[in-house]
C-alpha atoms as a PDB file:
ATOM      1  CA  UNK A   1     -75.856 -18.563 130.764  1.00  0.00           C
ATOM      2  CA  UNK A   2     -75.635 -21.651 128.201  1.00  0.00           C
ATOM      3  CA  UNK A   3     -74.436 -20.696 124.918  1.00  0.00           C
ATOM      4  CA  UNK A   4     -76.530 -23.169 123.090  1.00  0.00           C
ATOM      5  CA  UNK A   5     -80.125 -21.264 121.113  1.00  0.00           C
ATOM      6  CA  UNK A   6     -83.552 -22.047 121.546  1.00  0.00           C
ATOM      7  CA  UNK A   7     -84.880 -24.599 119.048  1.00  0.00           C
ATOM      8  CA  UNK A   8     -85.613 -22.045 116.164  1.00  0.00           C
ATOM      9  CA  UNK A   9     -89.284 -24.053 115.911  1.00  0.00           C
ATOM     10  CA  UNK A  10     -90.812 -21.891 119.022  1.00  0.00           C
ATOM     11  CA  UNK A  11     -93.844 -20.869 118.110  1.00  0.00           C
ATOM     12  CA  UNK A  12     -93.485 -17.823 115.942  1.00  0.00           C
ATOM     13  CA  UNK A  13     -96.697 -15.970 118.621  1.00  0.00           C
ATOM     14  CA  UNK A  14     -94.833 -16.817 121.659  1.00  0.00           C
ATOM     15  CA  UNK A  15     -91.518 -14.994 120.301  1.00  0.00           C
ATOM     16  CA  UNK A  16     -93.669 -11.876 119.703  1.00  0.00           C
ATOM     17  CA  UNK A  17     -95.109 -12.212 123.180  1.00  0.00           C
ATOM     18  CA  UNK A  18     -91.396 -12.271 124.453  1.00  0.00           C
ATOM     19  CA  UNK A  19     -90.927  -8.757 122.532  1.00  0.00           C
ATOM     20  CA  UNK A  20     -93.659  -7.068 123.822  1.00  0.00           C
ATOM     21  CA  UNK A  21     -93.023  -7.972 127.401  1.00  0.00           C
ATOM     22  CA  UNK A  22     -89.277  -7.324 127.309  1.00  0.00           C
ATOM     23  CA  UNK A  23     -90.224  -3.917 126.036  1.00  0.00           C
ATOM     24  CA  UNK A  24     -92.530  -3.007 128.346  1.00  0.00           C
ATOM     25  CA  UNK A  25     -91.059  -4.592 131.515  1.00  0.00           C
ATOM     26  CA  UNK A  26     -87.659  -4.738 130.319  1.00  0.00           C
ATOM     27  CA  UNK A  27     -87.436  -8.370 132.179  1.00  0.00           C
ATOM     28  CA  UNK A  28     -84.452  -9.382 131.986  1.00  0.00           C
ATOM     29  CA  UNK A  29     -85.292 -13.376 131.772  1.00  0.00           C
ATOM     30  CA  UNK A  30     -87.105 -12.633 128.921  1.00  0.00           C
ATOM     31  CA  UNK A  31     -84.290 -10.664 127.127  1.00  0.00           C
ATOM     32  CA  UNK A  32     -82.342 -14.092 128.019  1.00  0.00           C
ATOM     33  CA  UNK A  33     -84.623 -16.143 126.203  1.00  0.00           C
ATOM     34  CA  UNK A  34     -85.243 -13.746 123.152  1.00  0.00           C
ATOM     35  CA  UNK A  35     -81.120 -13.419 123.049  1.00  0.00           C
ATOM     36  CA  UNK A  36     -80.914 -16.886 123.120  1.00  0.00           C
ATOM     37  CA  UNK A  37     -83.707 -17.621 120.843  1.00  0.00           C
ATOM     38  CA  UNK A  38     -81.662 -15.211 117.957  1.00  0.00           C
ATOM     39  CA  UNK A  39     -78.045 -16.349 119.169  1.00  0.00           C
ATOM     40  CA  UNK A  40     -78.050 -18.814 116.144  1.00  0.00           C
ATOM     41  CA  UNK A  41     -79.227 -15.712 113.604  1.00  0.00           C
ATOM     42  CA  UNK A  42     -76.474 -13.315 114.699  1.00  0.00           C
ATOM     43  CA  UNK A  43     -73.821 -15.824 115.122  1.00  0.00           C
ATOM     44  CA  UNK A  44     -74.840 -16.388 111.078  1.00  0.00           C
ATOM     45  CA  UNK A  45     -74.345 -12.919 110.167  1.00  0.00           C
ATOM     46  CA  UNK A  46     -71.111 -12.468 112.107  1.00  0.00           C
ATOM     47  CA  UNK A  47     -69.814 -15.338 110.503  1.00  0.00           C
ATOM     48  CA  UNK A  48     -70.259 -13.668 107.125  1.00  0.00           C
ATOM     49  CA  UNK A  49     -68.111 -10.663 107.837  1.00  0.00           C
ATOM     50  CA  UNK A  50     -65.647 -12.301 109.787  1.00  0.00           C
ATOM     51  CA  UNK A  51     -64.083 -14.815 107.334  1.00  0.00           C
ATOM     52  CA  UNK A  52     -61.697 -16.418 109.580  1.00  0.00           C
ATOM     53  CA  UNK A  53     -60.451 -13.233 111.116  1.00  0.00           C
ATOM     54  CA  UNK A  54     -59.249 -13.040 114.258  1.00  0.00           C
ATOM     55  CA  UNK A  55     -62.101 -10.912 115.692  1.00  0.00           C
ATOM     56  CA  UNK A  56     -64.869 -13.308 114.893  1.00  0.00           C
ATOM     57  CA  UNK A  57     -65.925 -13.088 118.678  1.00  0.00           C
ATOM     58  CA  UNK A  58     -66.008  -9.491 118.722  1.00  0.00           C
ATOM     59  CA  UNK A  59     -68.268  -9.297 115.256  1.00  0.00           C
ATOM     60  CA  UNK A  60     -70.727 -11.179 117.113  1.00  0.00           C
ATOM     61  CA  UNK A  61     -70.903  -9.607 120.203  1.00  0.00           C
ATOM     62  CA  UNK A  62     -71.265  -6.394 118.656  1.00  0.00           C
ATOM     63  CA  UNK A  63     -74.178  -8.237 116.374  1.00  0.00           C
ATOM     64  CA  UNK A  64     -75.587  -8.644 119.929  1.00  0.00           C
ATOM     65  CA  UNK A  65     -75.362  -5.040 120.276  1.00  0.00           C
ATOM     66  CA  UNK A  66     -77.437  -4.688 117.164  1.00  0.00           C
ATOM     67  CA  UNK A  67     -80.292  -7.852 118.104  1.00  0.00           C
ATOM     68  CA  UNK A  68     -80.437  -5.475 121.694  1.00  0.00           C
ATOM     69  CA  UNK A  69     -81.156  -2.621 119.573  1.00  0.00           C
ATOM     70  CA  UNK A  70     -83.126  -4.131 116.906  1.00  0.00           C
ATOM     71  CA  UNK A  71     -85.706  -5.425 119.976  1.00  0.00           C
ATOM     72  CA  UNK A  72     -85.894  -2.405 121.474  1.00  0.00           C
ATOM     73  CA  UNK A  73     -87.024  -0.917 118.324  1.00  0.00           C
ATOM     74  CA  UNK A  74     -89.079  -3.181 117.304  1.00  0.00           C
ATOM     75  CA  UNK A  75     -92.742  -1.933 116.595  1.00  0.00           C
ATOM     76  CA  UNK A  76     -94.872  -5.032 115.119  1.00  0.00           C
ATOM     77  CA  UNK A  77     -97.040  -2.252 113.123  1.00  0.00           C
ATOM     78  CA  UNK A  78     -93.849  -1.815 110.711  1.00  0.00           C
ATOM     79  CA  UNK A  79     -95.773  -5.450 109.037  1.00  0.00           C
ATOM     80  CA  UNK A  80     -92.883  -6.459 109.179  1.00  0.00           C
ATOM     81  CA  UNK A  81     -90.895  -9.777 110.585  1.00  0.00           C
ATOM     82  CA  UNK A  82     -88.622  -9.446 113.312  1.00  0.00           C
ATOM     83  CA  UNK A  83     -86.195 -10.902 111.930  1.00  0.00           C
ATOM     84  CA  UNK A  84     -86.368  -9.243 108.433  1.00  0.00           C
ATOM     85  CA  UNK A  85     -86.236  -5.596 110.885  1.00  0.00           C
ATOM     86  CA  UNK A  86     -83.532  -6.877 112.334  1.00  0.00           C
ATOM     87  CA  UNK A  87     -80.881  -8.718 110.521  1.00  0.00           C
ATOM     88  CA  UNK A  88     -80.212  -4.559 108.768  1.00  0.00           C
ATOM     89  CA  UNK A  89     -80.089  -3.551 112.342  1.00  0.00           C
ATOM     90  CA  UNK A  90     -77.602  -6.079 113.145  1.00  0.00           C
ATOM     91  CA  UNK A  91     -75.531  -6.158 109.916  1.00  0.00           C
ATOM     92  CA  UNK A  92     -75.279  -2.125 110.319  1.00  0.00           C
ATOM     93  CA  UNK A  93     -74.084  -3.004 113.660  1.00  0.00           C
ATOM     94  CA  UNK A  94     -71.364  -5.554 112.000  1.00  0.00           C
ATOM     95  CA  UNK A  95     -70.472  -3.250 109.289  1.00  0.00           C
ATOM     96  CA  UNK A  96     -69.798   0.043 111.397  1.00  0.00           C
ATOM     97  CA  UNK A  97     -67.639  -1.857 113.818  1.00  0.00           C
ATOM     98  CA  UNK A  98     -65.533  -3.351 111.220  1.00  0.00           C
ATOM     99  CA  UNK A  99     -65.343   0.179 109.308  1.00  0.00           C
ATOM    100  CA  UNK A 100     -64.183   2.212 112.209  1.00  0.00           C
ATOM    101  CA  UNK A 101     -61.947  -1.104 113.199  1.00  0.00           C
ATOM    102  CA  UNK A 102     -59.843  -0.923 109.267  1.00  0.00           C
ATOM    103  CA  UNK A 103     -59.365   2.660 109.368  1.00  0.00           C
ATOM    104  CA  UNK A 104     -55.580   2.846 111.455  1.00  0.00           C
ATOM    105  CA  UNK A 105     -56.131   6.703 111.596  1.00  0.00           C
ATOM    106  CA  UNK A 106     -59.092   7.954 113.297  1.00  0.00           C
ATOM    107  CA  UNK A 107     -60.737   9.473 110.302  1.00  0.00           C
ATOM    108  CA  UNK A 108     -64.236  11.158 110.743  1.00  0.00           C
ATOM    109  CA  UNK A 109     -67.303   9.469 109.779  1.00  0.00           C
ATOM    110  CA  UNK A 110     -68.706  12.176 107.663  1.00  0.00           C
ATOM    111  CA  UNK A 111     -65.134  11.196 104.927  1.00  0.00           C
ATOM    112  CA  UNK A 112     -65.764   8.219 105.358  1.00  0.00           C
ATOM    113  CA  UNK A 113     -68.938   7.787 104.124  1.00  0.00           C
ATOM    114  CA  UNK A 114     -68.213  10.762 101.724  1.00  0.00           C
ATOM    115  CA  UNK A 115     -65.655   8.627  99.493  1.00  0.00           C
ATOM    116  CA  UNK A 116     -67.612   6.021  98.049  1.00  0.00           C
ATOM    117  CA  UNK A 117     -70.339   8.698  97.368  1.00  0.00           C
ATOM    118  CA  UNK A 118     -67.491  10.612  95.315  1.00  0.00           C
ATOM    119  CA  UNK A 119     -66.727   8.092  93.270  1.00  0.00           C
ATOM    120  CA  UNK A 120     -69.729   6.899  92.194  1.00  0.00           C
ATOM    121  CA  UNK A 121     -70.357  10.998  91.544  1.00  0.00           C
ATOM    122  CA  UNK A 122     -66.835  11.062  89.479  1.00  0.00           C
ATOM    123  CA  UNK A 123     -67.652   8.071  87.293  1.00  0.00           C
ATOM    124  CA  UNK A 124     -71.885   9.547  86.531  1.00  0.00           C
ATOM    125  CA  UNK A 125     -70.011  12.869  85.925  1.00  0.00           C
ATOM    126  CA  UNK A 126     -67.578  11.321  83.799  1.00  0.00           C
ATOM    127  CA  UNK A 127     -70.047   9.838  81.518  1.00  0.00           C
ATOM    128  CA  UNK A 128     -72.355  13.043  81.477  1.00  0.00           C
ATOM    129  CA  UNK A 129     -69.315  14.890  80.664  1.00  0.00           C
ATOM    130  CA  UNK A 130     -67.368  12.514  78.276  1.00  0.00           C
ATOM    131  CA  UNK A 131     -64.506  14.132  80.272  1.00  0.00           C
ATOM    132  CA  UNK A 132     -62.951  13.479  84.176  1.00  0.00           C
ATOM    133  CA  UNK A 133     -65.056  15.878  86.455  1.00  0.00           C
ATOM    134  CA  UNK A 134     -63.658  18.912  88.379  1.00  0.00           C
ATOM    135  CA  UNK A 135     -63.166  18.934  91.851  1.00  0.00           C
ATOM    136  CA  UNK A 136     -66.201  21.633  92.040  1.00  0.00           C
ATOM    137  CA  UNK A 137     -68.021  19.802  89.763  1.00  0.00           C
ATOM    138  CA  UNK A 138     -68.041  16.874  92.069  1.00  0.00           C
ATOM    139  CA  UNK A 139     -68.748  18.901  95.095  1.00  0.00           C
ATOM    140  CA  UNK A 140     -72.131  20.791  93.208  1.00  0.00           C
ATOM    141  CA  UNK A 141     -73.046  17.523  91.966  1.00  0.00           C
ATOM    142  CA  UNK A 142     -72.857  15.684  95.909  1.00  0.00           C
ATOM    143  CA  UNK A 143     -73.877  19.221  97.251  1.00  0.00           C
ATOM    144  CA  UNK A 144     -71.014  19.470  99.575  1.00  0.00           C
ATOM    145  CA  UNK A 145     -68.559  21.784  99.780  1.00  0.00           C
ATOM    146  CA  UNK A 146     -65.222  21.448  97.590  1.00  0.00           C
ATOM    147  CA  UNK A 147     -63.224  21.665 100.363  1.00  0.00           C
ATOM    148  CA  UNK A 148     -65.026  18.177 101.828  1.00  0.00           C
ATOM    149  CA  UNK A 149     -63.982  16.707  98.431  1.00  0.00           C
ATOM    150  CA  UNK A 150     -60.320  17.424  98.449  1.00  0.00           C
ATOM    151  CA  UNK A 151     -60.074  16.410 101.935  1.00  0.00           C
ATOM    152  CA  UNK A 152     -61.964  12.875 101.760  1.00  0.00           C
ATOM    153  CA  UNK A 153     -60.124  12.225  98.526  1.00  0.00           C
ATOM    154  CA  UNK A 154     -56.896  13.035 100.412  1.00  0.00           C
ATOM    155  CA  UNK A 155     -57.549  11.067 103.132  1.00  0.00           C
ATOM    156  CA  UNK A 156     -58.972   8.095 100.926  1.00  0.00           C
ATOM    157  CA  UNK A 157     -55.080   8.546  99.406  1.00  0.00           C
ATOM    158  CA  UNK A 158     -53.442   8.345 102.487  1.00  0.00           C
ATOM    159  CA  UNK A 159     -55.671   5.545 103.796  1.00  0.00           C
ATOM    160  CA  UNK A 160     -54.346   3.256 100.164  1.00  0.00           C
ATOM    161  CA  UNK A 161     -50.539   4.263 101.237  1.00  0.00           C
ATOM    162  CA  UNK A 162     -51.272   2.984 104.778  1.00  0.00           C
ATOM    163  CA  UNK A 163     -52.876  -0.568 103.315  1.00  0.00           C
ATOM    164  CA  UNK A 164     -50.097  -0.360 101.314  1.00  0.00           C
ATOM    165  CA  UNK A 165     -47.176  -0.280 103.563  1.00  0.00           C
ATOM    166  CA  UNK A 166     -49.493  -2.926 106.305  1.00  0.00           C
ATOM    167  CA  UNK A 167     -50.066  -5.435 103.080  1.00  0.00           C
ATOM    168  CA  UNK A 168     -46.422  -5.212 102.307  1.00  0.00           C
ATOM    169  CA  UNK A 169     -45.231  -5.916 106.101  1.00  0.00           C
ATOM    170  CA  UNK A 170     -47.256  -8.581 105.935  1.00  0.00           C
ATOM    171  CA  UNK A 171     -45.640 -10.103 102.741  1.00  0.00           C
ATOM    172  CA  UNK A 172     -42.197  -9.608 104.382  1.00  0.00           C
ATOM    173  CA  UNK A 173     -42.950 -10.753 107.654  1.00  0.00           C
ATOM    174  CA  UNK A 174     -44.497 -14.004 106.304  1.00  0.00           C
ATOM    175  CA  UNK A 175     -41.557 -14.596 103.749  1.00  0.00           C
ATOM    176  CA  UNK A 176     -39.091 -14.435 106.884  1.00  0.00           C
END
């Protein structure tokens, strides 16, 4: 299979055909031509989140992952493009791989996603308060338990000291 896309010109009904057919026959020449046809979008969007790191092949195959997904899903009644249903699809895709890929401790998804969420709750607490929120105050406010608070914000701690220590072998190894 050439690596090189479709000529992004094809006409806009024929890529719609492709959809429809590849979802109800699940041909496998068409997914081809609708992978190739998109190769140049998600090699875009990989591009963005890889930055010149070393993975930049494995952001875009997993952006693959999300274009296979996106077409599957794909229901033209949304009024929506394709492409504007799935570039999220894809970037989600991009994003989750390189979040579970930074964290060097497995670290469940649920803390995770809870951190950002608790800061954003500290600093809206902080304001409505005109003080620094309680660890209970937090939890009522995210309505989640205060025992999830102290243990994402504990992990979120240990997660800096890790980065830490990495960023600082990386400063001595590159001095050397």
């Amino acid at each position: 299979m050439s690596t090189e896309s479709l000529p992004y010109n094809q006409n806009k009904d024929d890529i719609y055909l492709w959809i429809e057919e590849y979802q109800r026959t699940g041909n496998e020449e068409v997914q081809i031509r609708l992978v190739k046809h998109f190769e140049a979008l998600v090699r875009s969007l990989s591009r963005k989140f890889s930055k010149g790191r070393e993975y930049d092949e494995d952001l875009f195959q997993v952006g693959m992952v999300g274009l296979l997904a996106a077409l599957n899903r794909y229901n033209e009644e949304y009024g929506r493009s394709f492409e504007s249903f799935a570039v999220p699809t894809i970037v989600g895709e991009i994003k989750r791989f390189i979040r579970d890929k930074t964290w060097s401790v497995h670290v469940p998804r649920r803390i995770k996603e809870l951190g950002p969420k608790i800061k954003k709750a500290a600093d809206a607490l902080t304001i409505e308060l005109q003080r620094s929120p309680l660890v209970n105050e937090i939890a009522e406010y995210l309505q989640v338990s205060e025992e999830e608070v102290l243990e994402t914000m504990e992990m979120s701690k240990s997660y800096q000291a890790l980065s830490s220590i990495a960023h600082w072998k990386l400063i001595k190894k590159a001095a050397k």
